[in-house]
PDB file of N, CA and C in Angstrom:
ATOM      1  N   UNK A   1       0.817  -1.184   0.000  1.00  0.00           N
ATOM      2  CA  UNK A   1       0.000   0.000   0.000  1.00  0.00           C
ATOM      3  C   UNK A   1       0.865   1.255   0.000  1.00  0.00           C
ATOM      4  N   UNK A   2       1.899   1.188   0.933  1.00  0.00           N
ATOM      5  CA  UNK A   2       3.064   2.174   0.548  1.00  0.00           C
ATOM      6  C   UNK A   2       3.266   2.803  -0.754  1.00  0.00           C
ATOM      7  N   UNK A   3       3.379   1.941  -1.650  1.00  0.00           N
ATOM      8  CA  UNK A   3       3.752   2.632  -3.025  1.00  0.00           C
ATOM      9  C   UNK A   3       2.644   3.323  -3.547  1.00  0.00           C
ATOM     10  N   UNK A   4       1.977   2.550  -3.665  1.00  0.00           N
ATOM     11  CA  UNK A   4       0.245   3.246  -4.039  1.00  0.00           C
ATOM     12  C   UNK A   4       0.322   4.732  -3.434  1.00  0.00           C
ATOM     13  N   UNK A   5       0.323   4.853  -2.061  1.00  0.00           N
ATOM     14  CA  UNK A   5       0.327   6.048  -1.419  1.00  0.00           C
ATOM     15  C   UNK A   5       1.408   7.359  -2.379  1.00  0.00           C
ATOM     16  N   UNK A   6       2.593   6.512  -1.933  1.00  0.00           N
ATOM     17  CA  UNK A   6       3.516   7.263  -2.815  1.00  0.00           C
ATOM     18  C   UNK A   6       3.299   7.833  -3.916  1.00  0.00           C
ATOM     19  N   UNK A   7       2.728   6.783  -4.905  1.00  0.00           N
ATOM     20  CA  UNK A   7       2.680   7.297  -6.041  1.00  0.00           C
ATOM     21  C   UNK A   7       1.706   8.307  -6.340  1.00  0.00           C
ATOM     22  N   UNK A   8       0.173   8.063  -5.502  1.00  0.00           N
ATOM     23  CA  UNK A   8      -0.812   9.327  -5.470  1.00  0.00           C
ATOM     24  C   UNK A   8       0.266  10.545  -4.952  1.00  0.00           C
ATOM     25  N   UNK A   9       0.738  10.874  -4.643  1.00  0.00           N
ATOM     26  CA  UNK A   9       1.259  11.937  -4.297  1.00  0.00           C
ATOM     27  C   UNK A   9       0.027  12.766  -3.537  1.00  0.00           C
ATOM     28  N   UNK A  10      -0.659  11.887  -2.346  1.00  0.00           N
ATOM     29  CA  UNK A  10      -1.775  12.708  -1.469  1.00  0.00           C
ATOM     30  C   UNK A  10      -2.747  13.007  -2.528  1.00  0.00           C
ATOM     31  N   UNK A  11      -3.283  12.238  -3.815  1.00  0.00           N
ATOM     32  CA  UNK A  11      -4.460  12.820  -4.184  1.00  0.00           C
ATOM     33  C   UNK A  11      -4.714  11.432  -4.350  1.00  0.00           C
ATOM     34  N   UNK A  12      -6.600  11.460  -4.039  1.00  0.00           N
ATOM     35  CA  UNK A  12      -7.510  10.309  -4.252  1.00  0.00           C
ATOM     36  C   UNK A  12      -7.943  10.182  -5.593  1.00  0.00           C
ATOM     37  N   UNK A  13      -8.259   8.721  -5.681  1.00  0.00           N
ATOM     38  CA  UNK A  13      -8.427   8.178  -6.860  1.00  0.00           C
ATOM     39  C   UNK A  13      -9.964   7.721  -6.597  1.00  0.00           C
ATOM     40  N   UNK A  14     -10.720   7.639  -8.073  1.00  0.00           N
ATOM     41  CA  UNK A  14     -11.914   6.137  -7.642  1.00  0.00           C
ATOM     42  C   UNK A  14     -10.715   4.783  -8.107  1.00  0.00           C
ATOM     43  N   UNK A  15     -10.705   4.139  -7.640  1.00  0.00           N
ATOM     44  CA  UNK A  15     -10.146   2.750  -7.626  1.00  0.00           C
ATOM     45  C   UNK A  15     -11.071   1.261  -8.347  1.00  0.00           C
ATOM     46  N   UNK A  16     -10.353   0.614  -9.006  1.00  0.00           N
ATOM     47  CA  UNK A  16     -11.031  -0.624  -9.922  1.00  0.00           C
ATOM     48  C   UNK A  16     -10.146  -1.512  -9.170  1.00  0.00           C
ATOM     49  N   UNK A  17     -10.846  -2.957  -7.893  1.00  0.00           N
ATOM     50  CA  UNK A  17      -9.995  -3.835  -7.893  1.00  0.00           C
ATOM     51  C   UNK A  17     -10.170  -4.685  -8.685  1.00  0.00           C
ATOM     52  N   UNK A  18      -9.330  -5.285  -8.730  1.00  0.00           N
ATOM     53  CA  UNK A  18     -10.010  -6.664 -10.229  1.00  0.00           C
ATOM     54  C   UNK A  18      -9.524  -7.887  -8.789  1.00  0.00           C
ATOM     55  N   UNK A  19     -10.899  -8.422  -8.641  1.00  0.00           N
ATOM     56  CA  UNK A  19     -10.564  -9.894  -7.823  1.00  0.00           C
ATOM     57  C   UNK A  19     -11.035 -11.366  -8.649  1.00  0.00           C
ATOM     58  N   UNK A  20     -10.906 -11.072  -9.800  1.00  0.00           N
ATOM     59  CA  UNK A  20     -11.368 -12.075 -10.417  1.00  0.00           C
ATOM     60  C   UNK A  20     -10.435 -13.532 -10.452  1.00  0.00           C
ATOM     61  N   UNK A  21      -9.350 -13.271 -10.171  1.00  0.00           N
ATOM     62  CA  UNK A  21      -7.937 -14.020  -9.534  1.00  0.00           C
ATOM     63  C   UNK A  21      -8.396 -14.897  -8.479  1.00  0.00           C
ATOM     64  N   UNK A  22      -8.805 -13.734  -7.600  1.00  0.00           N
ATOM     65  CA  UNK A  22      -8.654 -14.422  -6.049  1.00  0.00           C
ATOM     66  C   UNK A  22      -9.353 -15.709  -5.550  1.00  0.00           C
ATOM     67  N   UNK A  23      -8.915 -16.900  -5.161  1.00  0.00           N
ATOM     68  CA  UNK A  23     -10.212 -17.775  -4.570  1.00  0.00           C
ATOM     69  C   UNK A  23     -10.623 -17.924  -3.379  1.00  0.00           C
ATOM     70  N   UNK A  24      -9.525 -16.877  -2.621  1.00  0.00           N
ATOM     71  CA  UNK A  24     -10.174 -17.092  -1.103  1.00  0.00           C
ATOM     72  C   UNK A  24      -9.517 -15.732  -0.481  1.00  0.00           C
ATOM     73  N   UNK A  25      -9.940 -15.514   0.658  1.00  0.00           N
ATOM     74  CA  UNK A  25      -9.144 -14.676   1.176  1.00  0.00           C
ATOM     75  C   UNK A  25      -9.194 -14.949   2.947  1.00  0.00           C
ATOM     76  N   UNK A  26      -8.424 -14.526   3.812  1.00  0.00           N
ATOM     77  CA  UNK A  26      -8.659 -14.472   4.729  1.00  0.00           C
ATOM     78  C   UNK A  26      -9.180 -12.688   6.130  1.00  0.00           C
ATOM     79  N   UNK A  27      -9.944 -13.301   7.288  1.00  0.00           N
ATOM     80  CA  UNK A  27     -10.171 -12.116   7.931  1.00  0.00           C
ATOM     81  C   UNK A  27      -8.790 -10.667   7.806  1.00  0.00           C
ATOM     82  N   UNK A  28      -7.970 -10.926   7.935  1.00  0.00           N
ATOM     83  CA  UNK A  28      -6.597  -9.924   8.263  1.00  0.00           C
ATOM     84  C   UNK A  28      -6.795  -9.405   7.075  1.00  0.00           C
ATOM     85  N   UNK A  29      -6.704  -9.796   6.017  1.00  0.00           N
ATOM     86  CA  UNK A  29      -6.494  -9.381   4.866  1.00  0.00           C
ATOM     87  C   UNK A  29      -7.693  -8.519   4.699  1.00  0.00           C
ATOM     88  N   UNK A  30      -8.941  -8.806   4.543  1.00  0.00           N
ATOM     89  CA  UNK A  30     -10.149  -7.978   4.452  1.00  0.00           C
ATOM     90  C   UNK A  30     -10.017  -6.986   5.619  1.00  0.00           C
ATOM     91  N   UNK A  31     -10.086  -6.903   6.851  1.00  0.00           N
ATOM     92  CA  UNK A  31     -10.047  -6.150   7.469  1.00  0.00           C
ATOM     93  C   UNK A  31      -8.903  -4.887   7.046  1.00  0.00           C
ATOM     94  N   UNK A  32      -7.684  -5.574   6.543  1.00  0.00           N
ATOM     95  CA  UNK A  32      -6.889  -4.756   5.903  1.00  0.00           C
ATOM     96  C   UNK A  32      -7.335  -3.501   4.546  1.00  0.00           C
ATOM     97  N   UNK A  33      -7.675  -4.372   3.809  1.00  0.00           N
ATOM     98  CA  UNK A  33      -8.452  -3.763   2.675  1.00  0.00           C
ATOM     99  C   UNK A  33      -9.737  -2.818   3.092  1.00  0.00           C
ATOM    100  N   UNK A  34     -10.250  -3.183   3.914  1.00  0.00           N
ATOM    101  CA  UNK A  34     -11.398  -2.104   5.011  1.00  0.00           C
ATOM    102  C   UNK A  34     -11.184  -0.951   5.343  1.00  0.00           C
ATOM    103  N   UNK A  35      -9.554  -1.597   6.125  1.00  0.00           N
ATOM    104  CA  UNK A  35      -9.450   0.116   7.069  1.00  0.00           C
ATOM    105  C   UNK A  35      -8.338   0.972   6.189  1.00  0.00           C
ATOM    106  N   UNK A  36      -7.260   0.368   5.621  1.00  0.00           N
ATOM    107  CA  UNK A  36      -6.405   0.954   5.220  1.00  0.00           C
ATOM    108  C   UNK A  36      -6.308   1.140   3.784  1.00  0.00           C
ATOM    109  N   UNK A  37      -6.603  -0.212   3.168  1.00  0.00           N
ATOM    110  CA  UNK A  37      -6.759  -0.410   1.754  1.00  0.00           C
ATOM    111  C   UNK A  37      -7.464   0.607   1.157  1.00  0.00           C
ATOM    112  N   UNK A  38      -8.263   1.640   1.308  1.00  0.00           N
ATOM    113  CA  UNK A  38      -9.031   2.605   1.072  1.00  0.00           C
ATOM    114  C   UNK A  38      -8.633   4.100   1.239  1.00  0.00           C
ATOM    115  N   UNK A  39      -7.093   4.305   2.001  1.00  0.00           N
ATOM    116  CA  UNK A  39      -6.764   5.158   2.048  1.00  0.00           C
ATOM    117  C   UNK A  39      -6.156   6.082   0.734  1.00  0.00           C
ATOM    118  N   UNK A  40      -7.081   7.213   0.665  1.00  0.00           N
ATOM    119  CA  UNK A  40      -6.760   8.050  -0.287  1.00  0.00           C
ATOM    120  C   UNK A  40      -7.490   8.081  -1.389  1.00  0.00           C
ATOM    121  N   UNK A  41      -8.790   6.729  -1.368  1.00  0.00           N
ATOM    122  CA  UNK A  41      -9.368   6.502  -2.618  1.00  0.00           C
ATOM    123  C   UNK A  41     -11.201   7.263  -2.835  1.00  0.00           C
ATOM    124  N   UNK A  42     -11.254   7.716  -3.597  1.00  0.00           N
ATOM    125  CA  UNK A  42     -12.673   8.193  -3.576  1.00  0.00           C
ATOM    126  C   UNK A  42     -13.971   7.292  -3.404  1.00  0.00           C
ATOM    127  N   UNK A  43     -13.416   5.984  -4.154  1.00  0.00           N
ATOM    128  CA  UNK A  43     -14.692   4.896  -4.609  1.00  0.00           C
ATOM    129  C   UNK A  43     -13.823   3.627  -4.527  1.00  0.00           C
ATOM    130  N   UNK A  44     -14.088   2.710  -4.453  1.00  0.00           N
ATOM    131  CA  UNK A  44     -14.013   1.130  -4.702  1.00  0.00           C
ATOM    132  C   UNK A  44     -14.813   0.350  -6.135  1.00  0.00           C
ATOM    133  N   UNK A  45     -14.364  -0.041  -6.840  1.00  0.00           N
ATOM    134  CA  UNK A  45     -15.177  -1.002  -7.650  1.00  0.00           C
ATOM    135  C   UNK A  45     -14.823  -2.346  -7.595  1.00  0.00           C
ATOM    136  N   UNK A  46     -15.306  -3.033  -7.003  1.00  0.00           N
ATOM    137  CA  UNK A  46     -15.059  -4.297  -7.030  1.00  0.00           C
ATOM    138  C   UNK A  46     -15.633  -5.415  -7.999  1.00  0.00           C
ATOM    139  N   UNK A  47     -14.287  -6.043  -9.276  1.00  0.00           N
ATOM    140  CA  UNK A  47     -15.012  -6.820 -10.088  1.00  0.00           C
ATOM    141  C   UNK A  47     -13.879  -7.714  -9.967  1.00  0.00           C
ATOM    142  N   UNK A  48     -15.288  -8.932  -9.928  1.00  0.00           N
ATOM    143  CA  UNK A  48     -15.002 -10.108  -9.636  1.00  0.00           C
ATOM    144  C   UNK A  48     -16.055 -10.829 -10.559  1.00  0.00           C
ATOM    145  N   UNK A  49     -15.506 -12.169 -10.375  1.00  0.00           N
ATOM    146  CA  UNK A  49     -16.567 -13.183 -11.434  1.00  0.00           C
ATOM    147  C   UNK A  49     -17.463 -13.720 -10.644  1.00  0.00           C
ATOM    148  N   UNK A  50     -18.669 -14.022 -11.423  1.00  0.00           N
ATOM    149  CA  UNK A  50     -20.255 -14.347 -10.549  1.00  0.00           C
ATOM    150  C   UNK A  50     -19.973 -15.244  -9.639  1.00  0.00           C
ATOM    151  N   UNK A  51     -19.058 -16.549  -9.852  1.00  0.00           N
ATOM    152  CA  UNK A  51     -19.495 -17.822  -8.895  1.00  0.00           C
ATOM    153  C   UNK A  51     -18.657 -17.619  -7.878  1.00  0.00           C
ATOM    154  N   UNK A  52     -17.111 -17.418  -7.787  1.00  0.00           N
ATOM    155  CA  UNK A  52     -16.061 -17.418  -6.103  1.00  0.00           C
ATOM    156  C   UNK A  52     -16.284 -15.953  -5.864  1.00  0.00           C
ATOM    157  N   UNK A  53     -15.801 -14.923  -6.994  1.00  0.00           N
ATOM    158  CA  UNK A  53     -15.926 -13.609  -6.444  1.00  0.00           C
ATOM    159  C   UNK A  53     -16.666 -12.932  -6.115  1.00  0.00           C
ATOM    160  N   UNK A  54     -18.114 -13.320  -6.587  1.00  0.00           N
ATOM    161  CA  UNK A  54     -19.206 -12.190  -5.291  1.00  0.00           C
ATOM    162  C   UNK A  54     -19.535 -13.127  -4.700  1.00  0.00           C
ATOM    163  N   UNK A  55     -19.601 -13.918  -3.886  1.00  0.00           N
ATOM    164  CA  UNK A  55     -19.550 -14.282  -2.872  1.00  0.00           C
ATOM    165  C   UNK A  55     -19.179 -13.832  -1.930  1.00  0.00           C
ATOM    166  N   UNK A  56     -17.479 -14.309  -2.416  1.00  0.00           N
ATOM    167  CA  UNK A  56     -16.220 -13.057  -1.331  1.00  0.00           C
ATOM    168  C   UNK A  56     -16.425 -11.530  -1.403  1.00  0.00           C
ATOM    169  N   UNK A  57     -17.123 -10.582  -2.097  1.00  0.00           N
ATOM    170  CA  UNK A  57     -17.299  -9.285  -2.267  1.00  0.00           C
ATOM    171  C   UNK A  57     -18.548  -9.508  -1.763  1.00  0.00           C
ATOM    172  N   UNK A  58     -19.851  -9.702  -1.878  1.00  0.00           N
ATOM    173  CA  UNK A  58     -20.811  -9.258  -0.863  1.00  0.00           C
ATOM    174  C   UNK A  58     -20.445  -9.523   0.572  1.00  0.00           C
ATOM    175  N   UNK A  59     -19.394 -10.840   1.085  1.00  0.00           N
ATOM    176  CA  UNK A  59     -19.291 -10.732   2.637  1.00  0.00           C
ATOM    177  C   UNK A  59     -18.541  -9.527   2.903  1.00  0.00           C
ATOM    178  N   UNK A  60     -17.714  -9.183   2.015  1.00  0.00           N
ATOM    179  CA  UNK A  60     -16.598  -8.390   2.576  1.00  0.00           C
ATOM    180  C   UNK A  60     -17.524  -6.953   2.514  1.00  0.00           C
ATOM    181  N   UNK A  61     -18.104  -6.597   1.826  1.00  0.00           N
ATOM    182  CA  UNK A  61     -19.041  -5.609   1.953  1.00  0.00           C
ATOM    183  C   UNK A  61     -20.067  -5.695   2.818  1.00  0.00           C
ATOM    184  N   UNK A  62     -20.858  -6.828   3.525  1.00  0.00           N
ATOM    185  CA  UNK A  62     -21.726  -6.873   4.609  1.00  0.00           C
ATOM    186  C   UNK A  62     -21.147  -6.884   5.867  1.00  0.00           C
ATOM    187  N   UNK A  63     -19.620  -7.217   6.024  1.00  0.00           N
ATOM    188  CA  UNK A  63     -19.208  -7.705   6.835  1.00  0.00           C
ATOM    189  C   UNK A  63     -18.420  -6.482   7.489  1.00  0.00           C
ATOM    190  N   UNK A  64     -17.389  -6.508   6.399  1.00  0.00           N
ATOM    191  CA  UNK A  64     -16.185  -5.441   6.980  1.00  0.00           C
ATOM    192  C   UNK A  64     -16.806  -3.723   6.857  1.00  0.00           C
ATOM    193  N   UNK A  65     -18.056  -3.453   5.973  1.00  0.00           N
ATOM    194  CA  UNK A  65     -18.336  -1.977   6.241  1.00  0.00           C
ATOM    195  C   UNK A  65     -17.253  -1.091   5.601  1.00  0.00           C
ATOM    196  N   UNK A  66     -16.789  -1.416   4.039  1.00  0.00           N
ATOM    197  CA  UNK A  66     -15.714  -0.205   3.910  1.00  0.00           C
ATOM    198  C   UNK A  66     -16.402   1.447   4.054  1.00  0.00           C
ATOM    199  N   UNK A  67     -15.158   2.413   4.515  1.00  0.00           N
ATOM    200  CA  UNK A  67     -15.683   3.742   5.161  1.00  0.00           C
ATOM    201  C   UNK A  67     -16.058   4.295   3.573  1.00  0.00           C
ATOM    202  N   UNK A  68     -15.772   4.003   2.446  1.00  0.00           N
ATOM    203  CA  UNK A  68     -15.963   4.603   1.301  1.00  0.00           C
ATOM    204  C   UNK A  68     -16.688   3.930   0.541  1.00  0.00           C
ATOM    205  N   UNK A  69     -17.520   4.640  -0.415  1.00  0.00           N
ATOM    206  CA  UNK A  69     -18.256   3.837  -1.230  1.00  0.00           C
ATOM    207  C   UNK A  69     -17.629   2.579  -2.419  1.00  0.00           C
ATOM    208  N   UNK A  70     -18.318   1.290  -1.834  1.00  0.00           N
ATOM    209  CA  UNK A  70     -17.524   0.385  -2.479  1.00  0.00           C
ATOM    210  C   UNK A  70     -18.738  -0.413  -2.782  1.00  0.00           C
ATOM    211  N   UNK A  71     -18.198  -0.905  -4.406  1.00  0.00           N
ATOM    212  CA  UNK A  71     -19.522  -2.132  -4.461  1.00  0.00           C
ATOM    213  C   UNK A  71     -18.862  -2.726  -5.478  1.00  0.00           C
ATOM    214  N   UNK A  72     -20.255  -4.221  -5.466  1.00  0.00           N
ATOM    215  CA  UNK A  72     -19.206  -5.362  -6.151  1.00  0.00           C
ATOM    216  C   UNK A  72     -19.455  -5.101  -8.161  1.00  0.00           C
ATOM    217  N   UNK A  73     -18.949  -5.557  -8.869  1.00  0.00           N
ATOM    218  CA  UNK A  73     -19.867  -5.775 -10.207  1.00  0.00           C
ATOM    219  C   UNK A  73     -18.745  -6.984 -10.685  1.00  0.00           C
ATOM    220  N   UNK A  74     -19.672  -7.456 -12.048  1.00  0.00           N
ATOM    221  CA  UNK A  74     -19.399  -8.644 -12.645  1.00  0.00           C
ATOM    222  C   UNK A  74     -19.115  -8.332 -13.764  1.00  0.00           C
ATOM    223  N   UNK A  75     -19.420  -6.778 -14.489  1.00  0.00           N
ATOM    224  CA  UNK A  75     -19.086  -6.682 -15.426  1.00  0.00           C
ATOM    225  C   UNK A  75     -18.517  -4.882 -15.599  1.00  0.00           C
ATOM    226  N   UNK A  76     -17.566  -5.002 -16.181  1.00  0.00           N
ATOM    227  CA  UNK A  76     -16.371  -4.241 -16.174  1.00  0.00           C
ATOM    228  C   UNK A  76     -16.834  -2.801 -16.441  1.00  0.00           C
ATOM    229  N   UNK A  77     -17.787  -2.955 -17.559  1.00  0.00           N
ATOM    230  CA  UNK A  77     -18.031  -1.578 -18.275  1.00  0.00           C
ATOM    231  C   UNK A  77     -18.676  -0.877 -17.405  1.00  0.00           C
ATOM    232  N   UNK A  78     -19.602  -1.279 -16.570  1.00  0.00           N
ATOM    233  CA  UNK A  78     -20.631  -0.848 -15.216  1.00  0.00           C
ATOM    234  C   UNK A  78     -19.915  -0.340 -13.938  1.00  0.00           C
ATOM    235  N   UNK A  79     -18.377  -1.463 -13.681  1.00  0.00           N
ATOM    236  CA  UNK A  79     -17.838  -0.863 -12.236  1.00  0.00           C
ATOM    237  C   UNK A  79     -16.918   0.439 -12.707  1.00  0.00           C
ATOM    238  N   UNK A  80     -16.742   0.575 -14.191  1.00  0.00           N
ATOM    239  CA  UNK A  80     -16.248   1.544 -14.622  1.00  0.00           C
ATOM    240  C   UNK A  80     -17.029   2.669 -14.700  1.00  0.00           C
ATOM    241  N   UNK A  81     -17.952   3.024 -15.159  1.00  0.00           N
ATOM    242  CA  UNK A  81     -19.372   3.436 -15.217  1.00  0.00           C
ATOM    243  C   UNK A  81     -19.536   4.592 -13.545  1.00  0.00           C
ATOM    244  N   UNK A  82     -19.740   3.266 -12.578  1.00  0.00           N
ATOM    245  CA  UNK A  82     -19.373   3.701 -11.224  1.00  0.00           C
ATOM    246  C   UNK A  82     -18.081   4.725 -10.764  1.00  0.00           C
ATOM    247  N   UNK A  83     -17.483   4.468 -11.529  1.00  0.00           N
ATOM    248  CA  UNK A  83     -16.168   5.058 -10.818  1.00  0.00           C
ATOM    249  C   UNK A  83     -16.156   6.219 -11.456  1.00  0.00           C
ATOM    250  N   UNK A  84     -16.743   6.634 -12.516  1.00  0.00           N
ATOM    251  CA  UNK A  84     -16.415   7.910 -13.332  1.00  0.00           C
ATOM    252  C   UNK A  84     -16.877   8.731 -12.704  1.00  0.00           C
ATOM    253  N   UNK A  85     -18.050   8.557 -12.372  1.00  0.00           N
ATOM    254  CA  UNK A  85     -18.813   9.576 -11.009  1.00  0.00           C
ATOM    255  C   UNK A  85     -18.222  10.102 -10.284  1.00  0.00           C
ATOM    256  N   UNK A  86     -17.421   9.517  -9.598  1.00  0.00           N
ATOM    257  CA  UNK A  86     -16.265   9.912  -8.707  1.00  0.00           C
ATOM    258  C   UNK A  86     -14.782  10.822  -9.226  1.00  0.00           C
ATOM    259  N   UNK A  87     -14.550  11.254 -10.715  1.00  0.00           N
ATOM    260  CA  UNK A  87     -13.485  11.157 -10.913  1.00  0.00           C
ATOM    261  C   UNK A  87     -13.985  13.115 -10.951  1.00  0.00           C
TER     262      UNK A  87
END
């Protein structure tokens, strides 16, 4: 997250994660992505694929409460869509 920081040079972004990779994750890690993972960012888009990744993106959104607006999508052009709002 360091570099990220760095590289904003103190200005926020809307942010695209792509978790379409991921097949699991654990509590530390989400809680991570919650409190800190969000630092500096305007928005969250979270895209992931229908069957492992929203799964893991609606808990992590019911669960962990990110402080910024974050939501899941399945399709790219839409979480993009989302984020422009923000820019």
């Amino acid at each position: 997250m360091s570099d990220r920081i760095q590289f904003q040079n103190k200005t926020t972004y809307p942010v695209l994660c792509d978790i379409r990779g991921v097949k699991d994750s654990d509590k530390a890690g989400r809680d991570y992505l919650a409190q800190f993972g969000s630092v500096l960012t305007k928005a969250v888009a979270i895209l992931g694929n229908p069957q492992v990744s929203e799964t893991m993106g609606d808990f992590y959104l019911r669960i962990n409460k990110p402080t910024i607006p974050t939501l899941f999508f399945t399709d790219e052009e839409q979480a993009l869509a989302f984020l422009k709002s923000y820019l």
